[in-house]
C-alpha atoms as a PDB file:
ATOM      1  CA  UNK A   1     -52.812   0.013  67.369  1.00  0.00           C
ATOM      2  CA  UNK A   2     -50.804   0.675  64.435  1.00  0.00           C
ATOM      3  CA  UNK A   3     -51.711  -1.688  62.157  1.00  0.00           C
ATOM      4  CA  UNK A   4     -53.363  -0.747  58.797  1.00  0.00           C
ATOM      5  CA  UNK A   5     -53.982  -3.712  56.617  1.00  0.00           C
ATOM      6  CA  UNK A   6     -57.236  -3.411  55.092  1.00  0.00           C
ATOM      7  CA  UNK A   7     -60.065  -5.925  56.163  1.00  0.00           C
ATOM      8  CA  UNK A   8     -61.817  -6.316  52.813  1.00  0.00           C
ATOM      9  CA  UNK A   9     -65.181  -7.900  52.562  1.00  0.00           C
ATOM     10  CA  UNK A  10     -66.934  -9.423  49.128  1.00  0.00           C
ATOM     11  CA  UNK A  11     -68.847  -6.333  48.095  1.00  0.00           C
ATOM     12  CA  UNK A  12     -67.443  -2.921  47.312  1.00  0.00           C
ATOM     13  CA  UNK A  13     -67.741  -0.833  50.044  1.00  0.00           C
ATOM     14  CA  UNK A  14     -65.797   1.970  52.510  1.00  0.00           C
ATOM     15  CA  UNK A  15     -61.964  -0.139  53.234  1.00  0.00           C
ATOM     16  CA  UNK A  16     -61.798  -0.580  56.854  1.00  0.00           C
ATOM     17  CA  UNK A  17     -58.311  -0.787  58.378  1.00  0.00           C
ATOM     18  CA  UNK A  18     -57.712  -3.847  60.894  1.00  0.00           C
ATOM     19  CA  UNK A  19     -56.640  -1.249  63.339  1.00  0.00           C
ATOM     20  CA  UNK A  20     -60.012   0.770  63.274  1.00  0.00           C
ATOM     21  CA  UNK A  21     -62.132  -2.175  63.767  1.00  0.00           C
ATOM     22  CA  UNK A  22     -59.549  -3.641  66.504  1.00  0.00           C
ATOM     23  CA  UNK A  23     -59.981  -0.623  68.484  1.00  0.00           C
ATOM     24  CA  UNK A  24     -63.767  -0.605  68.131  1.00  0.00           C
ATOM     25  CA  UNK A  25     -63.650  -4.142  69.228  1.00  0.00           C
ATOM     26  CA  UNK A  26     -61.674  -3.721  72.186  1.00  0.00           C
ATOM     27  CA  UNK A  27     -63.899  -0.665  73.400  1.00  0.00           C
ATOM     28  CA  UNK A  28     -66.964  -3.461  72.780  1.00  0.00           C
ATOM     29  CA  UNK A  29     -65.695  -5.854  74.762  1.00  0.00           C
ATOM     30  CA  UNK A  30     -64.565  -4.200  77.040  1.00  0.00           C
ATOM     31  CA  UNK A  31     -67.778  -3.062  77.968  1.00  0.00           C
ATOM     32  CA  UNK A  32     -69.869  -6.457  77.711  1.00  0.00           C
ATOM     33  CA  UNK A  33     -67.148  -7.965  79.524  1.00  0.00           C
ATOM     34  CA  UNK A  34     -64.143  -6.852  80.847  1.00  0.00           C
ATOM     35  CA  UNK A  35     -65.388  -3.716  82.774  1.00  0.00           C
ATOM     36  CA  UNK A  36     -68.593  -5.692  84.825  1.00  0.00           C
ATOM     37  CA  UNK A  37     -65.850  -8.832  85.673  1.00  0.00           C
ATOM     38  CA  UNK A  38     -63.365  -5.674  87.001  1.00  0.00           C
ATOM     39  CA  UNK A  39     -66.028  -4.509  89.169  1.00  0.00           C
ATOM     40  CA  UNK A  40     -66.080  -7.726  91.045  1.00  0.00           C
ATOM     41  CA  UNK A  41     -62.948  -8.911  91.280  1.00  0.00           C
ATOM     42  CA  UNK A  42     -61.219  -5.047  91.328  1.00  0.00           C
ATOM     43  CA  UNK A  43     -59.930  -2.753  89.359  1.00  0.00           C
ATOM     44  CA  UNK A  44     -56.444  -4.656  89.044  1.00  0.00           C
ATOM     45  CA  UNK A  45     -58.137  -7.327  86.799  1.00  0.00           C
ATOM     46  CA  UNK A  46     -59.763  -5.099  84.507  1.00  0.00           C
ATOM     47  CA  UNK A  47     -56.588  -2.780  83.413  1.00  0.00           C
ATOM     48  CA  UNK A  48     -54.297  -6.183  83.124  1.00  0.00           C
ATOM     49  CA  UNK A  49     -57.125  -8.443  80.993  1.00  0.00           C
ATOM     50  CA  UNK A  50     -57.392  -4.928  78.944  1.00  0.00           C
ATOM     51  CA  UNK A  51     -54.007  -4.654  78.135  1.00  0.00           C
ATOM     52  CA  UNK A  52     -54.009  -8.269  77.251  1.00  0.00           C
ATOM     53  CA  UNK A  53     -57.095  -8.063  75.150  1.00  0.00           C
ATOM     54  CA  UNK A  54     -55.333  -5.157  73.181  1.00  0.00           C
ATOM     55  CA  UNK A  55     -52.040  -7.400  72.636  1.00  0.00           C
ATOM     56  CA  UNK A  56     -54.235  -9.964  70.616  1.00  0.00           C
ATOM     57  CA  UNK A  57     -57.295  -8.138  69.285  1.00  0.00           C
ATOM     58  CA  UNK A  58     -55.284  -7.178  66.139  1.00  0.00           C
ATOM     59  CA  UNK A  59     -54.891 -10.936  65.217  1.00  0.00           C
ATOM     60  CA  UNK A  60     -58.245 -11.707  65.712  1.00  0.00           C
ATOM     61  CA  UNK A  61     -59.604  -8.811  63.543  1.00  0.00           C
ATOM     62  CA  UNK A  62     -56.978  -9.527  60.744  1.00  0.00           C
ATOM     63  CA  UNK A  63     -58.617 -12.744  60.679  1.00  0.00           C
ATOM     64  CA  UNK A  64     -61.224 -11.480  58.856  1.00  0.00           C
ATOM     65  CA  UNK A  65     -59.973 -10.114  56.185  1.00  0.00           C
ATOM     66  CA  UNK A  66     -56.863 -13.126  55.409  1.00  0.00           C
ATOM     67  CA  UNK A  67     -58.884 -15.356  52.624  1.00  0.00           C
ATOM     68  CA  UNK A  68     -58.863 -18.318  55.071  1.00  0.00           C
ATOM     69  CA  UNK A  69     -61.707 -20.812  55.375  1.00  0.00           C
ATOM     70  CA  UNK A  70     -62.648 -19.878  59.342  1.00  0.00           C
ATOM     71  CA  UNK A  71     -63.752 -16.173  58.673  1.00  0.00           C
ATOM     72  CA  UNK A  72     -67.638 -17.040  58.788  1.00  0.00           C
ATOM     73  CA  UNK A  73     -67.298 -18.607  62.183  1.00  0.00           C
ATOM     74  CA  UNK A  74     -65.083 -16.003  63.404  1.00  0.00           C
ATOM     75  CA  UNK A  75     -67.968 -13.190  62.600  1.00  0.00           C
ATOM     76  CA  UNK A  76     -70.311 -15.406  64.217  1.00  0.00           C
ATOM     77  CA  UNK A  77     -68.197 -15.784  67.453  1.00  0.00           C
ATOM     78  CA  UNK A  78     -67.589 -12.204  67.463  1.00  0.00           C
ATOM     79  CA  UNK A  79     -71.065 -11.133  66.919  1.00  0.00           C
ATOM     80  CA  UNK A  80     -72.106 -13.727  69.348  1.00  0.00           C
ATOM     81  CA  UNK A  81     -69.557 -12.293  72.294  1.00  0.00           C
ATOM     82  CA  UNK A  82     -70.878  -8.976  72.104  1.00  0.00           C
ATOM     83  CA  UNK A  83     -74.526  -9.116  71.822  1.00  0.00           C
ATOM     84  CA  UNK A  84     -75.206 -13.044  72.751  1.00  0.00           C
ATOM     85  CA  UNK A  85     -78.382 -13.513  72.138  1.00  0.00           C
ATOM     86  CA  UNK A  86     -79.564 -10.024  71.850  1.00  0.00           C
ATOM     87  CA  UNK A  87     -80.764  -8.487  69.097  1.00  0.00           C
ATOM     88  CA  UNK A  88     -77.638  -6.475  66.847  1.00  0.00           C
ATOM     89  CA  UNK A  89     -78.751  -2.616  67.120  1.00  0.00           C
ATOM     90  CA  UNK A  90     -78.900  -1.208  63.223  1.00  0.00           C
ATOM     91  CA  UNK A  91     -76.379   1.274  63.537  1.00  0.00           C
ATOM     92  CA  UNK A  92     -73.790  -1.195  64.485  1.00  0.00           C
ATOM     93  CA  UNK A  93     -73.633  -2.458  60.799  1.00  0.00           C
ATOM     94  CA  UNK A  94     -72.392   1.058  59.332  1.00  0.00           C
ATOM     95  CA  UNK A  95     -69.518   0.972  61.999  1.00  0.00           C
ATOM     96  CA  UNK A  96     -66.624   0.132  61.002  1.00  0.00           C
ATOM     97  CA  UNK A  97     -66.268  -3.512  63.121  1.00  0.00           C
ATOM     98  CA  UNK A  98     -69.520  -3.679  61.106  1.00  0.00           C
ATOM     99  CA  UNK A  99     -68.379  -3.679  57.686  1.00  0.00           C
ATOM    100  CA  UNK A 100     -65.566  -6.060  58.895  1.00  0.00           C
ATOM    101  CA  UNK A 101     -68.241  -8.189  60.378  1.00  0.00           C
ATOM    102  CA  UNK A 102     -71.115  -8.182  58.075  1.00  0.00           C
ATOM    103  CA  UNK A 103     -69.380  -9.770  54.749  1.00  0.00           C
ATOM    104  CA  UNK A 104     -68.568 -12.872  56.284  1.00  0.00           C
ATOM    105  CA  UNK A 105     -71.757 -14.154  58.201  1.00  0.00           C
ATOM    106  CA  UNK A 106     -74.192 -16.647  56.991  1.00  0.00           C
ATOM    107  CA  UNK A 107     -76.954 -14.832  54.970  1.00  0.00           C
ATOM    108  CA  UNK A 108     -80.382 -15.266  56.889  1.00  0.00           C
ATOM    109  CA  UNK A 109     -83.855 -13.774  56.755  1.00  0.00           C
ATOM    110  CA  UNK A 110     -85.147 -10.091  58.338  1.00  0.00           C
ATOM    111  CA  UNK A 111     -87.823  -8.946  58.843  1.00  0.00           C
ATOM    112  CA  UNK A 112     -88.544  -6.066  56.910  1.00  0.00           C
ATOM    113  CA  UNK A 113     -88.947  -4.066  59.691  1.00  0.00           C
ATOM    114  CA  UNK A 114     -85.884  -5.325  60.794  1.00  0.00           C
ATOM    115  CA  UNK A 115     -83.947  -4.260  57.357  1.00  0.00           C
ATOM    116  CA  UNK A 116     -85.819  -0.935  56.988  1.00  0.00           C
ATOM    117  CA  UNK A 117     -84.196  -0.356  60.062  1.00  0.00           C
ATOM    118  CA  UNK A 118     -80.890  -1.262  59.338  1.00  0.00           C
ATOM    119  CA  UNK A 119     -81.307   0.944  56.050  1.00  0.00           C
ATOM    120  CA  UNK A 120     -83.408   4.308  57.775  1.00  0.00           C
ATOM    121  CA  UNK A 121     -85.960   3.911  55.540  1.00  0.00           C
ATOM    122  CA  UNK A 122     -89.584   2.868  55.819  1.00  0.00           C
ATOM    123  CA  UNK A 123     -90.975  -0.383  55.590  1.00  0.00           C
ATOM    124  CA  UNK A 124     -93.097   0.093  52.856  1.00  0.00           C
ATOM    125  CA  UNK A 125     -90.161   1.201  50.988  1.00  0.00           C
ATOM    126  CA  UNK A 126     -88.208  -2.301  52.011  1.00  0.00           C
ATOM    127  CA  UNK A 127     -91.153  -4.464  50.413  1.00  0.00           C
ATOM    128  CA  UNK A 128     -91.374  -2.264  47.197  1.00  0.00           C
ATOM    129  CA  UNK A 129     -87.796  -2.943  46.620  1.00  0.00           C
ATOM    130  CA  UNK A 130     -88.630  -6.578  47.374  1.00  0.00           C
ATOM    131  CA  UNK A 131     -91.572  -6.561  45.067  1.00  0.00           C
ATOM    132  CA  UNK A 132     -89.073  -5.097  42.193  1.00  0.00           C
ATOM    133  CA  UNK A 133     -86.630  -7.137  42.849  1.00  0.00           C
ATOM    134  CA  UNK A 134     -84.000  -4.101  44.152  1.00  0.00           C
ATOM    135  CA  UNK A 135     -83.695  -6.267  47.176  1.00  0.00           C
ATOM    136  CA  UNK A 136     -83.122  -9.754  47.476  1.00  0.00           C
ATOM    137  CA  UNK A 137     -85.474 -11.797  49.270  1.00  0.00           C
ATOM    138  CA  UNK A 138     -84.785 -14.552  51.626  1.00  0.00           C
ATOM    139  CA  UNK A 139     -86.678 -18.105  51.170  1.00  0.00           C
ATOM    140  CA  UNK A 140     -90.175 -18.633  49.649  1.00  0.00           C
ATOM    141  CA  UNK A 141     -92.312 -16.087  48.873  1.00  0.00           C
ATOM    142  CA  UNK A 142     -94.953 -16.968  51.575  1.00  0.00           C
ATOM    143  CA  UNK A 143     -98.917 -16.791  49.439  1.00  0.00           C
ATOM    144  CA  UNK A 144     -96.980 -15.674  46.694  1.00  0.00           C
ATOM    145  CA  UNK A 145     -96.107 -17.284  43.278  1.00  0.00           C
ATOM    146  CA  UNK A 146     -93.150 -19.536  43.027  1.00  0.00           C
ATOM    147  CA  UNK A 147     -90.024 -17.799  42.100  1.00  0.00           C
ATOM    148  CA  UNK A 148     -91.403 -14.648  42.304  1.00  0.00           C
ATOM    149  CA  UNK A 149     -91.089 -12.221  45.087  1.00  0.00           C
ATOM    150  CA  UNK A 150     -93.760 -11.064  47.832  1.00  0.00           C
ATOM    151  CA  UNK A 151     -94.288  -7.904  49.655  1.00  0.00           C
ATOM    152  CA  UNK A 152     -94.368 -10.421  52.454  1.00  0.00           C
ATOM    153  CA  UNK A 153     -91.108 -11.991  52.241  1.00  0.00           C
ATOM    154  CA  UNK A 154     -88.315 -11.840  54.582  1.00  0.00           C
ATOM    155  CA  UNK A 155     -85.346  -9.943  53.232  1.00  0.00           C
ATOM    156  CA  UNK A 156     -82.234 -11.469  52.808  1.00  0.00           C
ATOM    157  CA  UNK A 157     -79.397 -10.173  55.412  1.00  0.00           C
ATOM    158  CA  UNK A 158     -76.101 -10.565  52.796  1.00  0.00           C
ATOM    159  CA  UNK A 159     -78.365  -7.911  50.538  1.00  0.00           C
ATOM    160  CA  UNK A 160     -79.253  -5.224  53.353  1.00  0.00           C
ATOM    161  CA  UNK A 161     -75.712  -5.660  54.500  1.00  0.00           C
ATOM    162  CA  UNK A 162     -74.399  -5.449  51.105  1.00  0.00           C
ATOM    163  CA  UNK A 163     -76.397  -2.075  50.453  1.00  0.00           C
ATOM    164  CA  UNK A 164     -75.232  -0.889  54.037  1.00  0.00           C
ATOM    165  CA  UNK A 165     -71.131  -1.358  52.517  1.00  0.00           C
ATOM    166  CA  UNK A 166     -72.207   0.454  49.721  1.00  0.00           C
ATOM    167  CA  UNK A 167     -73.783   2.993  51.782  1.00  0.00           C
ATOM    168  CA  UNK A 168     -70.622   3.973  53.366  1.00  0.00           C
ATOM    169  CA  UNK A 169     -69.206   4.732  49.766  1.00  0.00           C
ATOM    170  CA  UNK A 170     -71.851   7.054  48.886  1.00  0.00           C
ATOM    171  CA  UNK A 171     -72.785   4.784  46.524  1.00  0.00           C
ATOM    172  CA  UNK A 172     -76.094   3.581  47.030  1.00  0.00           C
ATOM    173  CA  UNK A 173     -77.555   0.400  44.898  1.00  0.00           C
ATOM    174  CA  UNK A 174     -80.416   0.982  42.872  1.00  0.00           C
ATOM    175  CA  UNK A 175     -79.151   4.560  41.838  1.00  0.00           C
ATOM    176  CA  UNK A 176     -77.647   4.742  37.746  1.00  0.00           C
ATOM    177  CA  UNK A 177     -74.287   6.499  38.402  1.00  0.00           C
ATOM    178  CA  UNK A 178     -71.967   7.173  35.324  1.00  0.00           C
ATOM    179  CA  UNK A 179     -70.012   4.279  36.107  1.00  0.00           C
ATOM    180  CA  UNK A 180     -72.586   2.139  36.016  1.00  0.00           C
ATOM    181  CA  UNK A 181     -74.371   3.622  33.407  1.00  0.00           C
ATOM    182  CA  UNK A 182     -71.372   3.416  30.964  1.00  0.00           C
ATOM    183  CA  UNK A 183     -71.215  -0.359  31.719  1.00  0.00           C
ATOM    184  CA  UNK A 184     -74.669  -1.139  31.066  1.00  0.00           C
ATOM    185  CA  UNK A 185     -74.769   1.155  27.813  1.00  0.00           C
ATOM    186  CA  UNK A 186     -71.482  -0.965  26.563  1.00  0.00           C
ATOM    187  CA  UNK A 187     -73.450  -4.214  27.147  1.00  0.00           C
ATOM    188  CA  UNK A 188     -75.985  -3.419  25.444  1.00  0.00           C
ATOM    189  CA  UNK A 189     -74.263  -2.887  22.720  1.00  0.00           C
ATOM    190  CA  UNK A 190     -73.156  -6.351  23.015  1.00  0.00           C
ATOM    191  CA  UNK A 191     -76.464  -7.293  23.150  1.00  0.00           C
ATOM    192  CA  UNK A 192     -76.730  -7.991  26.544  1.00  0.00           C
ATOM    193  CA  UNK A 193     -80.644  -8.619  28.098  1.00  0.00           C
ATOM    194  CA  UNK A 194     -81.166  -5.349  30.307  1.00  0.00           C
ATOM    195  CA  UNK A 195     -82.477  -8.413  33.056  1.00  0.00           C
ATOM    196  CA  UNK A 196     -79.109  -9.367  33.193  1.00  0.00           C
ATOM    197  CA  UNK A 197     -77.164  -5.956  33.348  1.00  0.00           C
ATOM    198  CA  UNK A 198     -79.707  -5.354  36.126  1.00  0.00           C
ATOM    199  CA  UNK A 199     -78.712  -8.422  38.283  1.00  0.00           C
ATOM    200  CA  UNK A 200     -74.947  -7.559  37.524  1.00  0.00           C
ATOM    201  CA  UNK A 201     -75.327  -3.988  38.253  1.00  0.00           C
ATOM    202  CA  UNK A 202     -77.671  -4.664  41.502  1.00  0.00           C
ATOM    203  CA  UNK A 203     -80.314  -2.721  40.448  1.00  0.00           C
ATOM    204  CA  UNK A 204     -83.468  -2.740  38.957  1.00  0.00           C
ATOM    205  CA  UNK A 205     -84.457  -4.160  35.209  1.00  0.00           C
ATOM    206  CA  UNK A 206     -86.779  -0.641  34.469  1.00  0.00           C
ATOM    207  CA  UNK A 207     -83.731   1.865  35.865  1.00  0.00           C
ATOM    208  CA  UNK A 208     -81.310  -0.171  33.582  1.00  0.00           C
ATOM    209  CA  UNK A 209     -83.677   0.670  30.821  1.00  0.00           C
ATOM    210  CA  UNK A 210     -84.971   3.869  31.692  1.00  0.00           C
ATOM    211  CA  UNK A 211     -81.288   5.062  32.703  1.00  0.00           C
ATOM    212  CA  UNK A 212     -80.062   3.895  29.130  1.00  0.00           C
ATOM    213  CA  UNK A 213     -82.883   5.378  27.036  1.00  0.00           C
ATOM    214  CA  UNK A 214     -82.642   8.873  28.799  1.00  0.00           C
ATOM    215  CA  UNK A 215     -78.322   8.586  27.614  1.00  0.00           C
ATOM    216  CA  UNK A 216     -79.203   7.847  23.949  1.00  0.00           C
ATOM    217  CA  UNK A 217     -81.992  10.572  23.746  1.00  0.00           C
ATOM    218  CA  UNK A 218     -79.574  13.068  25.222  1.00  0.00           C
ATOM    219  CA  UNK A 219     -77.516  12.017  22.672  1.00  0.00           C
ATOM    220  CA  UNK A 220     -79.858  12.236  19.590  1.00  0.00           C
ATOM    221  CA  UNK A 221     -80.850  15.522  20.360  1.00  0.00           C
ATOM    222  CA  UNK A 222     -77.529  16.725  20.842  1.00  0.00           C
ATOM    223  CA  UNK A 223     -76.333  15.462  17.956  1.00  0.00           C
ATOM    224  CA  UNK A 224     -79.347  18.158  15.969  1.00  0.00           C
ATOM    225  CA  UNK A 225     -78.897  20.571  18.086  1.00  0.00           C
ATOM    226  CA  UNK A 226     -74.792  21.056  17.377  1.00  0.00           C
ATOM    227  CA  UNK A 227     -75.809  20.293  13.320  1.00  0.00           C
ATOM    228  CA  UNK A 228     -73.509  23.720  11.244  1.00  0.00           C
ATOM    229  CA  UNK A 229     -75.950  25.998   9.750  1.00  0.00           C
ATOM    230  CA  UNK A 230     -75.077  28.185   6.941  1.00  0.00           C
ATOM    231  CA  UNK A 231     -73.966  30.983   9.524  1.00  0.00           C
ATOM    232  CA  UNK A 232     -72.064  28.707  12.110  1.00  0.00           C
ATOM    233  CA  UNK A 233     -69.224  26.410  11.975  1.00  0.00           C
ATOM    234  CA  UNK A 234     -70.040  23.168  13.277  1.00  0.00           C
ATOM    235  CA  UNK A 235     -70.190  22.868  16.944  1.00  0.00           C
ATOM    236  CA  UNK A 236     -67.221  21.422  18.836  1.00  0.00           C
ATOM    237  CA  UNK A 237     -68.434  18.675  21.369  1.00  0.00           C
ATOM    238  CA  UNK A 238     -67.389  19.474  24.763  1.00  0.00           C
ATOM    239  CA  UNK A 239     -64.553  17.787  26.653  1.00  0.00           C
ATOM    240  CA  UNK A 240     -65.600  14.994  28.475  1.00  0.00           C
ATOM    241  CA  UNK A 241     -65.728  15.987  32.580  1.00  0.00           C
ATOM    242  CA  UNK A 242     -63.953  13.514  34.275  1.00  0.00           C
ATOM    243  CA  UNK A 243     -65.255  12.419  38.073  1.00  0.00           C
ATOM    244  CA  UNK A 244     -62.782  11.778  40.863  1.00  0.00           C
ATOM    245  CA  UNK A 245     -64.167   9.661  44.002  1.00  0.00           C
ATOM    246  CA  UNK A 246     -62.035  10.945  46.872  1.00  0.00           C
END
C-alpha cells in the first residue's frame, strides 16, 4: 500500500496517511472477519478474500478524507464492522484508523468514565474539566442549572476525540503554548472578551487570563530591570528564540 494522501479530519491533529490507516484496517478486518470465515471454509478463502480486501481498502479509507457528503456514514459502517455492537476499546482512538475515524462520526454522549478512559486520566479530572468548561458537555446538565455545566453530565464524544487528535500532536488543549498565547495576547489588544479567546482557543476563560497576565508582568519587569544606569549602556533585548514543531 503505497498510497500517501493524507486523511485529514476537522481538528488539528497528527496527519494520517490513507495508506497507514488502510493497512490498519485490513489487519482489523481481517481478524473480525476474514480469518474465523477461512477457518471454516479453508485456508484457500481466507488468502484470496485478503488479497481482495487489500485491492479496495485504499478506496474505502480515502473516502474519508475526500470532502464528500457520505464520510459520517462511512465511519459509522466502519466502526460498526469491526466492533458491532461492542464497546470501541480507548486505545483504538489514538491509532491511526482512529484519527481517520473519529472526525467524522456523529458526536454523542460518554460517560465520564468512559472519556477518562479514552484520555488516561481520572474521572474526577473529566468532570472538573466539565465543571470549567475545558470539556464540552453533551445534553442537559442533569440537577444542574440550565446552560450551565454539571459534574454529572455526559461528555461530549467530538470533544474527547478532538483532545485525543490533539494528543497525538503533543499538543494538548487546555495547556497556553506560545502559539496560542501570542494569539490571545493580540486579541486582546483588539479588545477581544478573554470568554471568547477561551472558546476559540479551546481552553479555559481563567488560563486565557492567567496565561496573559503572567506575559505582560514578565514584560513590565523586564522592561526595569534592562533600564541604563549611569555605569551601563542600556541593555540590548535578546533575540527572539524561534520554536520549530518537527
Amino acid at each position: 500500500m503505497e498510497c500517501s494522501a493524507s486523511v485529514v479530519g476537522p481538528w488539528p491533529g497528527r496527519v494520517v496517511t490513507v495508506g497507514e490507516a488502510a493497512e490498519q484496517l485490513v489487519r482489523e478486518a481481517m481478524a473480525v472477519s476474514v480469518r474465523p470465515w477461512g477457518v471454516i471454509l479453508g485456508e484457500s478463502f481466507g488468502s484470496s478474500f485478503g488479497r481482495v480486501l487489500e485491492d479496495g481498502v485504499e478506496a474505502v479509507v480515502a473516502g474519508l478524507g475526500d470532502g464528500g457528503e457520505g464520510r459520517e456514514a462511512l465511519a459509522v459502517a466502519l466502526v460498526g464492522v469491526l466492533f458491532g455492537r461492542g464497546d470501541v476499546p480507548p486505545e483504538w482512538w489514538g491509532t491511526p484508523l482512529g484519527l481517520a475515524v473519529g472526525p467524522h462520526l456523529p458526536d454523542a454522549g460518554l460517560t465520564q468514565a468512559e472519556a477518562a478512559a479514552i484520555l488516561g486520566v481520572r474521572r474526577g479530572t473529566v468532570g472538573t474539566r466539565v465543571c470549567r468548561g475545558n470539556l464540552a458537555q453533551f445534553g442537559p446538565s442533569p440537577g444542574g442549572r440550565a446552560g450551565r455545566p454539571s459534574a454529572m453530565g455526559q461528555v461530549s464524544r467530538k470533544a474527547v476525540l478532538r483532545e485525543v487528535a490533539a494528543r497525538s500532536t503533543g499538543r494538548v488543549p487546555g495547556v497556553m503554548t506560545e502559539e496560542r498565547l501570542a494569539a490571545a495576547r493580540a486579541a486582546r489588544k483588539k479588545g477581544v472578551p478573554y470568554s471568547m479567546i477561551a472558546k476559540d482557543l479551546g481552553v479555559g476563560r481563567s488560563t486565557v487570563h492567567r496565561a496573559v497576565a503572567a506575559a505582560e508582568e514578565r514584560e513590565r519587569s523586564e522592561g526595569i530591570s534592562g533600564l541604563p544606569t549611569d555605569s551601563a549602556k542600556p541593555v540590548a533585548e535578546p533575540c527572539p528564540t524561534r520554536r520549530l514543531d518537527l
